[in-house]
Every structure is written in C-alpha cells, then in structure tokens.
N, C-alpha and C. Protein backbone atom coordinates (compact mmCIF):
# COMPACT_ATOMS: atom_id res chain seq x y z
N UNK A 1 122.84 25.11 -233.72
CA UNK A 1 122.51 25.86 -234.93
C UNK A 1 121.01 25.84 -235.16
N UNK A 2 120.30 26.95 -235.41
CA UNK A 2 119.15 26.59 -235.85
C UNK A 2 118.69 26.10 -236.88
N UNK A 3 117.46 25.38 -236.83
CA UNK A 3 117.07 24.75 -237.97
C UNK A 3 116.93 24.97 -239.32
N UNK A 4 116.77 24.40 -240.40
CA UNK A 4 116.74 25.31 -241.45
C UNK A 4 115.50 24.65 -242.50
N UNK A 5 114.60 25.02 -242.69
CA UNK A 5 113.20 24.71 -243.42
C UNK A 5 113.22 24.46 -244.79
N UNK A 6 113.13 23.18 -245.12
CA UNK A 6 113.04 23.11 -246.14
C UNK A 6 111.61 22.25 -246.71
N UNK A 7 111.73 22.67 -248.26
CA UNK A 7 110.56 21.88 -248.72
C UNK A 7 110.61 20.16 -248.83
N UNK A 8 110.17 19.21 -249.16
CA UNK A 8 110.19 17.81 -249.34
C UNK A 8 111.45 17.47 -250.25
N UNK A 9 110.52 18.24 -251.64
CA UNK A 9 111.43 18.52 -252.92
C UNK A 9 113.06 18.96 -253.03
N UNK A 10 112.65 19.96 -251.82
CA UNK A 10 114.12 20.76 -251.68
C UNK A 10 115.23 19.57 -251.06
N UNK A 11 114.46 18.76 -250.30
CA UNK A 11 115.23 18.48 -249.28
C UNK A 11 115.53 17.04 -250.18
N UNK A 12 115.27 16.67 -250.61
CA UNK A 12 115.60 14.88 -251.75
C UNK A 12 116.60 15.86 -253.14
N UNK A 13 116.31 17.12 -253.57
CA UNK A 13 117.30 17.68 -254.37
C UNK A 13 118.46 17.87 -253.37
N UNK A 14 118.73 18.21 -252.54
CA UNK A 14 119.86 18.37 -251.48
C UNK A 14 120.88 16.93 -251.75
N UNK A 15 119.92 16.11 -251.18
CA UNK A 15 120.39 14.88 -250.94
C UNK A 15 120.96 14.26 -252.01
N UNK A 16 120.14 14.39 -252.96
CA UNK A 16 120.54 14.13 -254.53
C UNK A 16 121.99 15.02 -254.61
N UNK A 17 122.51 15.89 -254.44
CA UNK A 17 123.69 16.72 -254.91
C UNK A 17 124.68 15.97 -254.31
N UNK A 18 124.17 15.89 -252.94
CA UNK A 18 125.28 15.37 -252.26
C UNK A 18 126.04 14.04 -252.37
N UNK A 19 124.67 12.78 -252.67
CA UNK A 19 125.34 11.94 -253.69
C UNK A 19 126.20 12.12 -254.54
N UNK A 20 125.44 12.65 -255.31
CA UNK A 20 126.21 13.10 -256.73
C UNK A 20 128.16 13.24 -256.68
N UNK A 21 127.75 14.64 -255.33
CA UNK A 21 129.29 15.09 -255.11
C UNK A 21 130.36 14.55 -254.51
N UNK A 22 129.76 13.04 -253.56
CA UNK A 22 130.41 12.39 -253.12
C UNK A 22 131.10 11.65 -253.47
N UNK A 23 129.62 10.46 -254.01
CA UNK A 23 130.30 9.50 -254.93
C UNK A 23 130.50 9.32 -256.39
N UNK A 24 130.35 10.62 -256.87
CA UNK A 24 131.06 10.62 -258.22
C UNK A 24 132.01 11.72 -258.38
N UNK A 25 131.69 12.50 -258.43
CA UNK A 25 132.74 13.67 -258.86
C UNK A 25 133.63 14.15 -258.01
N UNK A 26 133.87 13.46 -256.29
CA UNK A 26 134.94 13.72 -255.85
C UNK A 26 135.93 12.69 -256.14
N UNK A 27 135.42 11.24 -256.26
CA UNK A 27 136.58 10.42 -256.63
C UNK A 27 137.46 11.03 -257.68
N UNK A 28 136.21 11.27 -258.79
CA UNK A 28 136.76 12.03 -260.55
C UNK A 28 138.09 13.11 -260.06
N UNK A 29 137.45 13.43 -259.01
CA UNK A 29 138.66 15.06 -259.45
C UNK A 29 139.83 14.81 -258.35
N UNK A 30 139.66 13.64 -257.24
CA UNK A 30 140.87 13.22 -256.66
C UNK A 30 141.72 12.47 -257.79
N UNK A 31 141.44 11.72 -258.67
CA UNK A 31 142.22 10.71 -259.32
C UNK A 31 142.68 11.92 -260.51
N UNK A 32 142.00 12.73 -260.68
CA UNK A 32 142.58 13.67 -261.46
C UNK A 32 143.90 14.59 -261.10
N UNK A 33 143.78 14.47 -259.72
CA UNK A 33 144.70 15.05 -259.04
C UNK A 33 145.96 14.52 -258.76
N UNK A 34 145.67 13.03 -258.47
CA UNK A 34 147.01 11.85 -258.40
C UNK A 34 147.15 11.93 -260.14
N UNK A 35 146.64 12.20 -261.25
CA UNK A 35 147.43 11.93 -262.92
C UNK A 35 148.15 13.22 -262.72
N UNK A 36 147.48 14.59 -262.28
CA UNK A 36 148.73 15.49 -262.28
C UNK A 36 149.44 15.61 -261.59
N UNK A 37 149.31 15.16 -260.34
CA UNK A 37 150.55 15.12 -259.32
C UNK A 37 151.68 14.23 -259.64
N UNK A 38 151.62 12.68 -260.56
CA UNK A 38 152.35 12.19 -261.15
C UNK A 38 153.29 12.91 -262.36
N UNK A 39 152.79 14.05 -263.10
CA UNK A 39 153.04 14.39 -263.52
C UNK A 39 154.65 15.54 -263.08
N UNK A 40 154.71 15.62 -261.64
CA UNK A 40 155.95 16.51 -261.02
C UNK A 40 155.88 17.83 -260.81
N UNK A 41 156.53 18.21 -260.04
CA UNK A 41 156.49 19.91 -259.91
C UNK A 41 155.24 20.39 -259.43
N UNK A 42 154.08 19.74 -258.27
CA UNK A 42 152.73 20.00 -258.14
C UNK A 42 152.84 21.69 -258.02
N UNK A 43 154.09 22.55 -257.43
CA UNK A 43 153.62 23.17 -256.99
C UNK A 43 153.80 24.47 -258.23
N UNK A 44 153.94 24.05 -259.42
CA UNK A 44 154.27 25.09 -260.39
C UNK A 44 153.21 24.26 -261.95
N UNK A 45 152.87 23.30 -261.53
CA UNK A 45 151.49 22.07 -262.31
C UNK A 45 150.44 23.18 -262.33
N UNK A 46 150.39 23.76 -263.65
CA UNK A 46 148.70 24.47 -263.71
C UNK A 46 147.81 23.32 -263.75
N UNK A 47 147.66 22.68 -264.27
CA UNK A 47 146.89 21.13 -264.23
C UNK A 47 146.68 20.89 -263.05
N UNK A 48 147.48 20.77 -261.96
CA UNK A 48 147.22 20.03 -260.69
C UNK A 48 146.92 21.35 -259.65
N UNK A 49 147.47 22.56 -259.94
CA UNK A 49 146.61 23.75 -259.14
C UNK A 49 145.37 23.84 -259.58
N UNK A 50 144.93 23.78 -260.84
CA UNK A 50 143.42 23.73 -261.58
C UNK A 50 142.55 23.05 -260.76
N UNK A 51 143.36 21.58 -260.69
CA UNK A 51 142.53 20.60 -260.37
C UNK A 51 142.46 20.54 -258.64
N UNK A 52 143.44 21.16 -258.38
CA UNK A 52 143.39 21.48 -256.47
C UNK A 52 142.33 22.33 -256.32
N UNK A 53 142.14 23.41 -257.02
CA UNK A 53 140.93 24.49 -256.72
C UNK A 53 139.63 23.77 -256.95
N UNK A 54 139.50 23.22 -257.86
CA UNK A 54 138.19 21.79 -258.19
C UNK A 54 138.04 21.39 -256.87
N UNK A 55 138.36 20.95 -256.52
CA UNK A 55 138.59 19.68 -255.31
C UNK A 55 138.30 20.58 -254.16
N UNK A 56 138.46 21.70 -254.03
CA UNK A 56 138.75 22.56 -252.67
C UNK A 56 136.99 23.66 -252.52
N UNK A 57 136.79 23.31 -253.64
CA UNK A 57 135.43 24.30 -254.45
C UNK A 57 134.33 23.04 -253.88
N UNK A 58 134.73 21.75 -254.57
CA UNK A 58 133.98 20.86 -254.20
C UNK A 58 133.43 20.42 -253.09
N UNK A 59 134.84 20.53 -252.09
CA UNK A 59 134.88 20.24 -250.72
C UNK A 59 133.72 20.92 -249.81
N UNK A 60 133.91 22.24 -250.20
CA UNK A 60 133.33 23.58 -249.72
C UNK A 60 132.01 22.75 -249.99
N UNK A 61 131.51 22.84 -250.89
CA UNK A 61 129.78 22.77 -250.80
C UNK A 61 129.41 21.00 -250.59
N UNK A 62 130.54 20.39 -250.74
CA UNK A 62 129.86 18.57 -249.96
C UNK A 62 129.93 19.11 -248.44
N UNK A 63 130.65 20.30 -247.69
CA UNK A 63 130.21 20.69 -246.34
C UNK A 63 129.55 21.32 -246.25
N UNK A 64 129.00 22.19 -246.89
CA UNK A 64 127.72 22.99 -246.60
C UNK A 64 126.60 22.11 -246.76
N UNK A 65 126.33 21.62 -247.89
CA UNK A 65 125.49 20.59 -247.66
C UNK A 65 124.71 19.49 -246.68
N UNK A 66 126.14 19.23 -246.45
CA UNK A 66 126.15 18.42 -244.63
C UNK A 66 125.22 19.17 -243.70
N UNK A 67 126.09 20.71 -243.72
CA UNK A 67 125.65 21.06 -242.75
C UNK A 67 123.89 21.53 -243.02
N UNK A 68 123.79 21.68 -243.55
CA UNK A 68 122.21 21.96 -244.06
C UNK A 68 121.24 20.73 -244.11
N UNK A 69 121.85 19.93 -244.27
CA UNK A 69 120.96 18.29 -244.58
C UNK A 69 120.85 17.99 -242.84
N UNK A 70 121.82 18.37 -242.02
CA UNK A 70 121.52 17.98 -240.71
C UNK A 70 121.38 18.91 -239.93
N UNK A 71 120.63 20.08 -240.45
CA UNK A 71 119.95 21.00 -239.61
C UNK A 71 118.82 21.53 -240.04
N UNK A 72 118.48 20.46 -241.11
CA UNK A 72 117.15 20.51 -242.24
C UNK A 72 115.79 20.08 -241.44
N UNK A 73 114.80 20.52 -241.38
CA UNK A 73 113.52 20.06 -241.08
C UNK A 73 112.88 20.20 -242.41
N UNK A 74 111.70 19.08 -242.83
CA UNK A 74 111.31 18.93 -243.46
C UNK A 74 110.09 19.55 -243.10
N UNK A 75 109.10 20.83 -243.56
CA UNK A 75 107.85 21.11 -242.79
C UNK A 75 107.24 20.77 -244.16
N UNK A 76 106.17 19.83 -243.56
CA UNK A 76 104.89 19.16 -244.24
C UNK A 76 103.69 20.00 -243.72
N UNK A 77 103.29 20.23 -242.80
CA UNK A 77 102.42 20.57 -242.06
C UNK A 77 102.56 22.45 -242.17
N UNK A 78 100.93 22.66 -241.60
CA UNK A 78 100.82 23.72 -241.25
C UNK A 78 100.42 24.00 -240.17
N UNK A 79 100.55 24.86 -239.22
CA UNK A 79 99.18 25.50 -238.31
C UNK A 79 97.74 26.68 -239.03
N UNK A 80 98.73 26.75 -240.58
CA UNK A 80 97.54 27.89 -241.46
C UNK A 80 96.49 26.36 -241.57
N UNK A 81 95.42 27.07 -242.37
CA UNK A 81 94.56 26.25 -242.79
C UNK A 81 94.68 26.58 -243.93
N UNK A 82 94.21 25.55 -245.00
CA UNK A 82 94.89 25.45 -246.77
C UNK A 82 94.47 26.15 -247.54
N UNK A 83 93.49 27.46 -246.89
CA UNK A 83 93.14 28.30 -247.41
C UNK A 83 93.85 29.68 -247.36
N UNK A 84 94.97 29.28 -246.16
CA UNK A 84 95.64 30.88 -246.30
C UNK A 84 97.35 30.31 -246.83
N UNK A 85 97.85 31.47 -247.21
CA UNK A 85 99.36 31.36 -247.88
C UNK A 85 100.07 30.53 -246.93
N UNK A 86 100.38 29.98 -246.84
CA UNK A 86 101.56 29.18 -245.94
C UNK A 86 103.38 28.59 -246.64
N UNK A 87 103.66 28.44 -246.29
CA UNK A 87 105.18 27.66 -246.61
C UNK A 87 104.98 26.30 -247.60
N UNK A 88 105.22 26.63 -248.77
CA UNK A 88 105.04 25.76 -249.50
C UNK A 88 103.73 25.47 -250.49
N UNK A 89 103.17 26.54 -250.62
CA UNK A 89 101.94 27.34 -251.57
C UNK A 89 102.44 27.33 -252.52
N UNK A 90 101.43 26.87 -253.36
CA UNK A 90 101.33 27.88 -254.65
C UNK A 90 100.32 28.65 -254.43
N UNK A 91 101.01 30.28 -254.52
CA UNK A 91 99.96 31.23 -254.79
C UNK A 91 100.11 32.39 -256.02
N UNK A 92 98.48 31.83 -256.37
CA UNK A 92 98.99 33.11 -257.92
C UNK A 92 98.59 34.69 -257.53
N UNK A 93 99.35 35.24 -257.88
CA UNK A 93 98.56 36.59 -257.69
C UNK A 93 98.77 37.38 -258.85
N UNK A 94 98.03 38.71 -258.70
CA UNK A 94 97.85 39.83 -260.05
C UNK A 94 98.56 41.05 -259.17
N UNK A 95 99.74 41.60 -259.85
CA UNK A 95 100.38 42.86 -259.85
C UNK A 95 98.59 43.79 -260.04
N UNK A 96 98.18 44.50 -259.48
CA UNK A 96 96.92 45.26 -259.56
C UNK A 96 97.68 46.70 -260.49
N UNK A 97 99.13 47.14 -260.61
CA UNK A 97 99.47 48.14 -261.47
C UNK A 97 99.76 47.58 -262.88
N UNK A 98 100.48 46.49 -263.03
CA UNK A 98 100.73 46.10 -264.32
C UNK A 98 99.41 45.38 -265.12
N UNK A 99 99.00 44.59 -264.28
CA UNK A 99 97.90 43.59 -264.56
C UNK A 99 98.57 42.33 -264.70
N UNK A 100 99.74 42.24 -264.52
CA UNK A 100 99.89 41.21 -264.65
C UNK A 100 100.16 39.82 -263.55
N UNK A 101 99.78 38.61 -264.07
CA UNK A 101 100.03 37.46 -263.34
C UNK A 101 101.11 36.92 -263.26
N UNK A 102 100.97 35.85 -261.82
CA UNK A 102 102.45 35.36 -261.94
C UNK A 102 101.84 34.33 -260.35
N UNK A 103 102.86 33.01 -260.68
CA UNK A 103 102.28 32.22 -259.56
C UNK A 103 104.21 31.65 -259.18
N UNK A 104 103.74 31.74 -257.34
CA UNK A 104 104.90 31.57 -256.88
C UNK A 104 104.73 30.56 -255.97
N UNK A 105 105.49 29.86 -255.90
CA UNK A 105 105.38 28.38 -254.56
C UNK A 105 106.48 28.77 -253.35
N UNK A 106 106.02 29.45 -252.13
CA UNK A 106 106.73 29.53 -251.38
C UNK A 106 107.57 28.38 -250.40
N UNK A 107 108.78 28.88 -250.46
CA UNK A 107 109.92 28.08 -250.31
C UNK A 107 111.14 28.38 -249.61
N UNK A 108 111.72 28.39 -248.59
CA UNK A 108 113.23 28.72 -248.01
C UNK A 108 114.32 29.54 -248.86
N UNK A 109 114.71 30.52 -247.93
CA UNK A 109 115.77 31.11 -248.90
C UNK A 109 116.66 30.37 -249.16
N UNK A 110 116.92 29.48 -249.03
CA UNK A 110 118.25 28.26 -249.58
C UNK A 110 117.42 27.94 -251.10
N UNK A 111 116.36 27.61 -251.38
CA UNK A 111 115.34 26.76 -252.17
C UNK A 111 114.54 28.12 -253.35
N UNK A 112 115.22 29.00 -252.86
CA UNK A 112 114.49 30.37 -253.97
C UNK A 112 114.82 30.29 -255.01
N UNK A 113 114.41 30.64 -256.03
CA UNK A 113 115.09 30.79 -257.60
C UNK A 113 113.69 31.81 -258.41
N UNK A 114 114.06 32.52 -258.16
CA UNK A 114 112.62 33.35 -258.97
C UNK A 114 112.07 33.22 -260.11
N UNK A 115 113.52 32.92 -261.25
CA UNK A 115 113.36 32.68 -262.78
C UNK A 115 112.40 30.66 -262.28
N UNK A 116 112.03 30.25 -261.43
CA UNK A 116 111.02 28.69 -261.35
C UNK A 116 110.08 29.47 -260.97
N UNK A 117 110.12 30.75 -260.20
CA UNK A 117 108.55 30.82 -259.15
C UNK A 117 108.86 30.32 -258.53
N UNK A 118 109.88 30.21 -257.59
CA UNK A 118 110.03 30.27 -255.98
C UNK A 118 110.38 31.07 -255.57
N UNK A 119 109.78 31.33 -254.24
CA UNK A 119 109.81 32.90 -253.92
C UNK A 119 109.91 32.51 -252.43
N UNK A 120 111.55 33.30 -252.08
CA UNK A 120 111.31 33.21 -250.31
C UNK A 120 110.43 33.66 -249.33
N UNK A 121 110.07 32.73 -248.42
CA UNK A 121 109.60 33.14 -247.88
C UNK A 121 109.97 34.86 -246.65
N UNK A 122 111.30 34.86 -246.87
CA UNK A 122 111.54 35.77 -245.86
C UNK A 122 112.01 37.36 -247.06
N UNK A 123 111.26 37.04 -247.85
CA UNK A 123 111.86 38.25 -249.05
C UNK A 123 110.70 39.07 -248.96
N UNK A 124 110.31 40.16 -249.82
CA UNK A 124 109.61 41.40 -249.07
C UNK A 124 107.76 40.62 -249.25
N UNK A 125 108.01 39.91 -250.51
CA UNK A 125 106.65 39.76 -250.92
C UNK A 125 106.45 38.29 -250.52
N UNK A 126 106.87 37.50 -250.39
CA UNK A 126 106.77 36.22 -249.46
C UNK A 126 106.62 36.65 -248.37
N UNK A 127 107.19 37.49 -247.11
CA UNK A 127 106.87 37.75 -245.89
C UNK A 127 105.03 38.38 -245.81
N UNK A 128 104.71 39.29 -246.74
CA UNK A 128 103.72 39.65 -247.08
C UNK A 128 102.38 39.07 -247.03
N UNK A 129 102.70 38.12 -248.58
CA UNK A 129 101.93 36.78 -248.17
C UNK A 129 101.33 35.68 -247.50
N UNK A 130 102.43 36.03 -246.54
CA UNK A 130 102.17 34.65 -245.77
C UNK A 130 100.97 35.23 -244.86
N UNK A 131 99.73 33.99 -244.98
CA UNK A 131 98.61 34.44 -243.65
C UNK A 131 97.67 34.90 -244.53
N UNK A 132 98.06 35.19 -245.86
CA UNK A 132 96.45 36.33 -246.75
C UNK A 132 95.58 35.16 -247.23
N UNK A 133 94.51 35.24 -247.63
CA UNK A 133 93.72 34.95 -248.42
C UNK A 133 93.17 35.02 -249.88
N UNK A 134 92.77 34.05 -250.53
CA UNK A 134 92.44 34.35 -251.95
C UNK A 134 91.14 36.12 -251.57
N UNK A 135 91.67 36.77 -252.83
CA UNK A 135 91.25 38.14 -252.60
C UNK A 135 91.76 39.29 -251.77
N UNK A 136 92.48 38.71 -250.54
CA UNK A 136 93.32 39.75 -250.03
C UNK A 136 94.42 40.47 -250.89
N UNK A 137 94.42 41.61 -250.72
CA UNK A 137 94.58 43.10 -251.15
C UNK A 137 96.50 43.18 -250.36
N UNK A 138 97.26 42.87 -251.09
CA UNK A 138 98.89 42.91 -250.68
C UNK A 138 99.83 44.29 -250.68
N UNK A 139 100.08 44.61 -250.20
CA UNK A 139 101.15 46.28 -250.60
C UNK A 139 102.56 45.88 -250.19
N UNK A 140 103.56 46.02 -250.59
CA UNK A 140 104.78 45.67 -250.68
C UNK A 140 105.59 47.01 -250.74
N UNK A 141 106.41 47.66 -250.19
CA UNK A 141 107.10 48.54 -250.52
C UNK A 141 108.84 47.64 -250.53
N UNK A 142 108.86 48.18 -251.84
CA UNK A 142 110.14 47.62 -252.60
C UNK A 142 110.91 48.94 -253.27
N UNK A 143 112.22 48.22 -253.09
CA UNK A 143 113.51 49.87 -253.82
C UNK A 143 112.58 50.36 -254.42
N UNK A 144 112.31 49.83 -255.60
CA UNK A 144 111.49 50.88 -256.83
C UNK A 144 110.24 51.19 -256.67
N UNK A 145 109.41 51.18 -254.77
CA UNK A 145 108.14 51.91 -254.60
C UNK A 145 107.12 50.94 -254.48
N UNK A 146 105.99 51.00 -254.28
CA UNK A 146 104.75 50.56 -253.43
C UNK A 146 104.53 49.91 -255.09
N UNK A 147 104.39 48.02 -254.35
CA UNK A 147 103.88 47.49 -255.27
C UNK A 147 102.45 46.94 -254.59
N UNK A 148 101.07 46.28 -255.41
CA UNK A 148 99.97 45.87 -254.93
C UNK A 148 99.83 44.86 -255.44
N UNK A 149 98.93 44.08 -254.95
CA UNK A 149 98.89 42.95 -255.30
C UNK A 149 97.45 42.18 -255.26
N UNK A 150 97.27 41.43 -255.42
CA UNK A 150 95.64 40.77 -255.02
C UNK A 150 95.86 38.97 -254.92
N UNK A 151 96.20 38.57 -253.74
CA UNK A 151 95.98 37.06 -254.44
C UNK A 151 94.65 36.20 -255.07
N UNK A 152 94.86 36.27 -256.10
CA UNK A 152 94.00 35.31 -256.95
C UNK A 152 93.67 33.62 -256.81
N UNK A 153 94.62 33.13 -256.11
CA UNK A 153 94.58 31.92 -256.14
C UNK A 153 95.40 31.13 -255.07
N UNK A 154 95.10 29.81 -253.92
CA UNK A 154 96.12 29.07 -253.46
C UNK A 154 96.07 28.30 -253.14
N UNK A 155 96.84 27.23 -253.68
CA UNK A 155 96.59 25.99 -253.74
C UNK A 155 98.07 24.76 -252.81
N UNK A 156 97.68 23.74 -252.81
CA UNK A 156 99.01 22.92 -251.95
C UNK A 156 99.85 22.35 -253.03
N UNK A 157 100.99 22.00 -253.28
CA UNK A 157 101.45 21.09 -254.38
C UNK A 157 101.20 19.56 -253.89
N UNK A 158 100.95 19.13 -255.05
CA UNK A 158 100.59 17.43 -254.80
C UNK A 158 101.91 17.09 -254.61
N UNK A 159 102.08 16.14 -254.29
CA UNK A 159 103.69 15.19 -254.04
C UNK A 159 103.31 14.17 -254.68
C-alpha cells in the first residue's frame, strides 16, 4: 500500500483516537451489548441491534485507523527551502478579487478541514501553492472560474 503523509500533529491526533476507541469506548459498547443481549430475543432487541450497529461503526474506523497509522509517514523535512510553500506551511495569502485574507497550513487529505485552515495539499489551491513564493502571483481555475491569488506570507509551525 502506499504511504500516506501525514503531519506530526495529525499523526499523535490519529493515535490519540485510536486509544480512545480501543480502550474505552469499545469495551463501553461491547458490555452494552452483553446488558442487551441478556435481555433475549437479540434478534428482534432494538437496544441490542442499536448497539450492534455502534460496535460495527466503531469497528470500521479502529480499522481504518490501523490501517493509516501503519502506512503513515511522518514528513518533517523538506527538499523546499523554508522559503517556498511546502507540506506543512502556513501560508497566508490575499484572494487579489475579493481582497480578502485567509491563512492555510498545508496538510494531507486525510488531515483537511477547511472551516481550521487546512487545506489539502492535493486540492486545486494547495496543488498550486506548493513551490511559490512570498509574492508569487497564484491562478486557480475552480467550478465557479479563475480565482488569483498572491501569497503574502510563509512561515513553518513551531512544534
């Protein structure tokens, strides 16, 4: 399988879930499952089908997880120099039509969330980015038409 890139942050929040889902909330929703299965009739038990879909929902992402935590590389490093956009930037830039600002820390599409300012790297304006310079001049064509851009700013996050 190929690898899958993640940030530092991303990759200790991963780990963190998976705790979480292991050793707490799967015991929770197995023992929830033995009070309704005690209860008789599992297979007509809304309680214990409820609590089967829990458990089966759960399952699902303590394996995805897995599988992502052990096909995770952690990239610290660059071959850019800390002056151009790289994986794991913060870079601010100015919409040149709206005027307006906005600063994004590029990050893995597993690790995106736009409403934080993370912005994938493999999405129209993260692919873009990557390689420019403070002052380089960005064009993006997106559904709704040619957006511009200017990066203003880029910096590394401290750890």
């Amino acid at each position: 399988m190929e690898k899958i890139l993640l940030t530092q942050s991303g990759y200790e929040k991963m780990v963190q879930e998976l705790e979480l889902l292991s050793r707490v909330e799967r015991p929770q929703i197995v023992q929830e499952l033995l009070e309704a299965a005690q209860e008789g009739g599992v297979e007509k038990n809304p309680d214990f089908l409820s609590v089967l879909a829990q458990r089966q929902r759960l399952d699902r992402r303590i394996k995805q997880l897995q599988q992502t935590l052990a096909n995770a590389e952690v990239l610290v490093g660059s071959n850019l120099p800390p002056d151009k956009v790289r994986f794991n930037s913060l870079v601010k830039v100015l919409n040149l039509s709206t005027g307006r600002e906005r600063e994004y820390k590029l990050v893995s599409s597993l690790e995106s969330n736009i409403t934080l300012g993370h912005l994938s790297t493999s999405s129209p304006l993260g692919r873009a980015l990557l390689g420019r310079k403070v002052g380089d001049r960005v064009e993006v064509h997106t559904p709704s038409g040619l957006k511009v851009y200017r990066v203003m700013e880029i910096r590394l996050e401290k750890k």
